[in-house]
N, C-alpha and C. Protein backbone atom coordinates (compact mmCIF):
# COMPACT_ATOMS: atom_id res chain seq x y z
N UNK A 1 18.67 17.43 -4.89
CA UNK A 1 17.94 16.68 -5.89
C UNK A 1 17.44 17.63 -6.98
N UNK A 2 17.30 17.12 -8.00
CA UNK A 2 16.95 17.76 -9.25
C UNK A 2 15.66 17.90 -9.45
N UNK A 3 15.32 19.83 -9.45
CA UNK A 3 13.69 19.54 -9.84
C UNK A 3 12.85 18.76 -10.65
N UNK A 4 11.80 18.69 -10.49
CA UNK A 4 10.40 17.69 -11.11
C UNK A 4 9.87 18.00 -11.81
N UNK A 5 9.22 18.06 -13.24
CA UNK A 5 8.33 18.86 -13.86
C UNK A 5 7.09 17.52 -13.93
N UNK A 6 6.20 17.74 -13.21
CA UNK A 6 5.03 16.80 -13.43
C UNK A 6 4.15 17.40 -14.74
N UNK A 7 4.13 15.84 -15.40
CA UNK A 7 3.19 16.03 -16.73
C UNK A 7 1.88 14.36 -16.85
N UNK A 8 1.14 14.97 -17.64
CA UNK A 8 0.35 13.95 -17.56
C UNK A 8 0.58 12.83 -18.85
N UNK A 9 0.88 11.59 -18.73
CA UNK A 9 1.15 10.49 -20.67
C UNK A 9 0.52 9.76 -20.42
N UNK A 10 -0.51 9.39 -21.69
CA UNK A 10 -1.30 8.75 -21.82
C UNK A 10 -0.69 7.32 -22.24
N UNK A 11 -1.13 6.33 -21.94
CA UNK A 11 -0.29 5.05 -22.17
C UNK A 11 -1.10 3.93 -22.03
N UNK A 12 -0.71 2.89 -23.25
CA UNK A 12 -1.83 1.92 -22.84
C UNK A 12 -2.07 0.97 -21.64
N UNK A 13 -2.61 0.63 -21.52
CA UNK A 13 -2.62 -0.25 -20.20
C UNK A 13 -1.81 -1.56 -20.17
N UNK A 14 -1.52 -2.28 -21.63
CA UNK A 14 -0.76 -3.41 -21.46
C UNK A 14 0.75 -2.93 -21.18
N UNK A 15 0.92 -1.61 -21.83
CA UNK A 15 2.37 -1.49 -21.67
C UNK A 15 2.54 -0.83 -20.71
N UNK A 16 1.95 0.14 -19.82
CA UNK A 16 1.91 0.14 -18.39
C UNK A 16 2.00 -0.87 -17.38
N UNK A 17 1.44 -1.52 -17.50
CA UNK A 17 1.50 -3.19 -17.03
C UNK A 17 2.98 -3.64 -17.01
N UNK A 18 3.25 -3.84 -18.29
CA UNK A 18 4.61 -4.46 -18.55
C UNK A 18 5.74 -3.02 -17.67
N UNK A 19 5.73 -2.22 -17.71
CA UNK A 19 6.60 -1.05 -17.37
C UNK A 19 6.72 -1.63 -15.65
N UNK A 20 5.06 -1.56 -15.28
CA UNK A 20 5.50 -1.62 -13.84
C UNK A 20 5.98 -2.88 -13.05
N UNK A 21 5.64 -4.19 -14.47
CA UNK A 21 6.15 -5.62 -13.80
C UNK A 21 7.53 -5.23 -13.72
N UNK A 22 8.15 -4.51 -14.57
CA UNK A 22 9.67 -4.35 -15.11
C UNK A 22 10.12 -3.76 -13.95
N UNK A 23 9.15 -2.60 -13.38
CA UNK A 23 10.21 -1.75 -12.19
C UNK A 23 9.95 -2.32 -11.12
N UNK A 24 9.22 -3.16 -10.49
CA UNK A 24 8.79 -4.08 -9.57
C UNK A 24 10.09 -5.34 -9.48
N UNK A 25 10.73 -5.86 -10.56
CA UNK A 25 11.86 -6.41 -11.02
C UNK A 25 12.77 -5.84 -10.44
N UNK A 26 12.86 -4.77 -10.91
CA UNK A 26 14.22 -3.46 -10.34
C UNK A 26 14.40 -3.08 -9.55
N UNK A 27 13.35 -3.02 -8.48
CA UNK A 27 13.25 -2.42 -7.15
C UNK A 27 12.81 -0.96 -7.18
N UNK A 28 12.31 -0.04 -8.57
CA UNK A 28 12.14 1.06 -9.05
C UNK A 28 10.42 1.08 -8.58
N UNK A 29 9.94 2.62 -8.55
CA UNK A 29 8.79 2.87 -8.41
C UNK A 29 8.59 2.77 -10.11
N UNK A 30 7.09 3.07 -10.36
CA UNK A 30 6.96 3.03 -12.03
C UNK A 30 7.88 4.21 -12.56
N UNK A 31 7.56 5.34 -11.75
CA UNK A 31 7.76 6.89 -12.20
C UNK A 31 9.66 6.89 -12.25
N UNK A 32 10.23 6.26 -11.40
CA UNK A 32 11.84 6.09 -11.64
C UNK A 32 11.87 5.31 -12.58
N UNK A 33 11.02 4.00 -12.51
CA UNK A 33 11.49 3.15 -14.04
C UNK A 33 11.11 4.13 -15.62
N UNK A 34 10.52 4.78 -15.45
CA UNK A 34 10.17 5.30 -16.65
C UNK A 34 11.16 6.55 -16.97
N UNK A 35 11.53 6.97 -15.85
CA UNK A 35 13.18 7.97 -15.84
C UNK A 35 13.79 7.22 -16.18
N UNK A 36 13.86 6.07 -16.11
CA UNK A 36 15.36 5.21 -15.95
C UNK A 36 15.48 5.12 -17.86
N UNK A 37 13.96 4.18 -18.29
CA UNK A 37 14.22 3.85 -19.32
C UNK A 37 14.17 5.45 -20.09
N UNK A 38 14.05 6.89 -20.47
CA UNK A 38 13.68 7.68 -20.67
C UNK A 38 15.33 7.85 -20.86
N UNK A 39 16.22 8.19 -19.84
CA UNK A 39 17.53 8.28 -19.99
C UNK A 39 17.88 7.51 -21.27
N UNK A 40 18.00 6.33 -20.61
CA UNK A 40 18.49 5.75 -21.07
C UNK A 40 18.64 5.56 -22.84
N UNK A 41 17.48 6.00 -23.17
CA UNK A 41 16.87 5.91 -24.84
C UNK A 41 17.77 7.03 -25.31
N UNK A 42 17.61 8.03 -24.37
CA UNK A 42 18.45 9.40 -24.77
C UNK A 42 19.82 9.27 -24.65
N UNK A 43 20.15 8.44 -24.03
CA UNK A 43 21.86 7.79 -24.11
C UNK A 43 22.11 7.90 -25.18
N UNK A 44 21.52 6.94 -25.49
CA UNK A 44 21.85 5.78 -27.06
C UNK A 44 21.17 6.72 -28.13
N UNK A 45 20.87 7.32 -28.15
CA UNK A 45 20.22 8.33 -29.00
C UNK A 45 21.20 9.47 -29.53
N UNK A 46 21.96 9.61 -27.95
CA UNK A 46 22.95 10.98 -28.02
C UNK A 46 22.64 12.52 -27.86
N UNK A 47 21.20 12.11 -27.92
CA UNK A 47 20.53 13.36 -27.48
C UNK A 47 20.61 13.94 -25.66
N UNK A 48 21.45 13.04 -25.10
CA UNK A 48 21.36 13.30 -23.68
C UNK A 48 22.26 14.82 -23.37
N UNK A 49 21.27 15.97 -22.25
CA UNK A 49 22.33 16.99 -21.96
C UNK A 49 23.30 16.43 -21.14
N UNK A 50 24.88 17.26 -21.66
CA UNK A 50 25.74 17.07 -20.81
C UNK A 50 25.92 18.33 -19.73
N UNK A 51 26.30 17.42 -18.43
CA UNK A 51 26.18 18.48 -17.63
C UNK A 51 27.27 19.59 -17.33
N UNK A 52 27.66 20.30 -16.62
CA UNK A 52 28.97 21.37 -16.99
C UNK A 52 29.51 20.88 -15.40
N UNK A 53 30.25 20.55 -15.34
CA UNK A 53 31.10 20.22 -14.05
C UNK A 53 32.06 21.16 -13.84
C-alpha cells in the first residue's frame, strides 16, 4: 500500500456533510471518498502523476 501523508483541511460543515452522505452512498469511508474525488479532479485536470511501470 501506498504511503499516507496526514494533513489537517478545513472545510465547511455543509459540504462535509454532503461529502460524507456521498461516501456513505459508495460504501467509502469520508477519507477514501475524498481520495476518490481528489483523483479524480486530477484526472480531468491532467495534472495526475503517471506512474513508471
Amino acid at each position: 500500500m501506498a504511503q499516507r501523508k496526514p494533513f489537517l483541511l478545513r472545510v465547511d460543515p455543509k459540504v462535509l456533510d454532503a461529502v460524507q452522505k456521498w461516501a456513505n452512498d459508495d460504501l467509502r469511508s469520508l477519507n477514501g471518498q475524498i481520495e476518490f474525488l481528489l483523483r479524480r479532479a486530477l484526472k480531468d485536470a491532467g495534472r495526475e502523476k503517471k506512474n513508471k511501470e
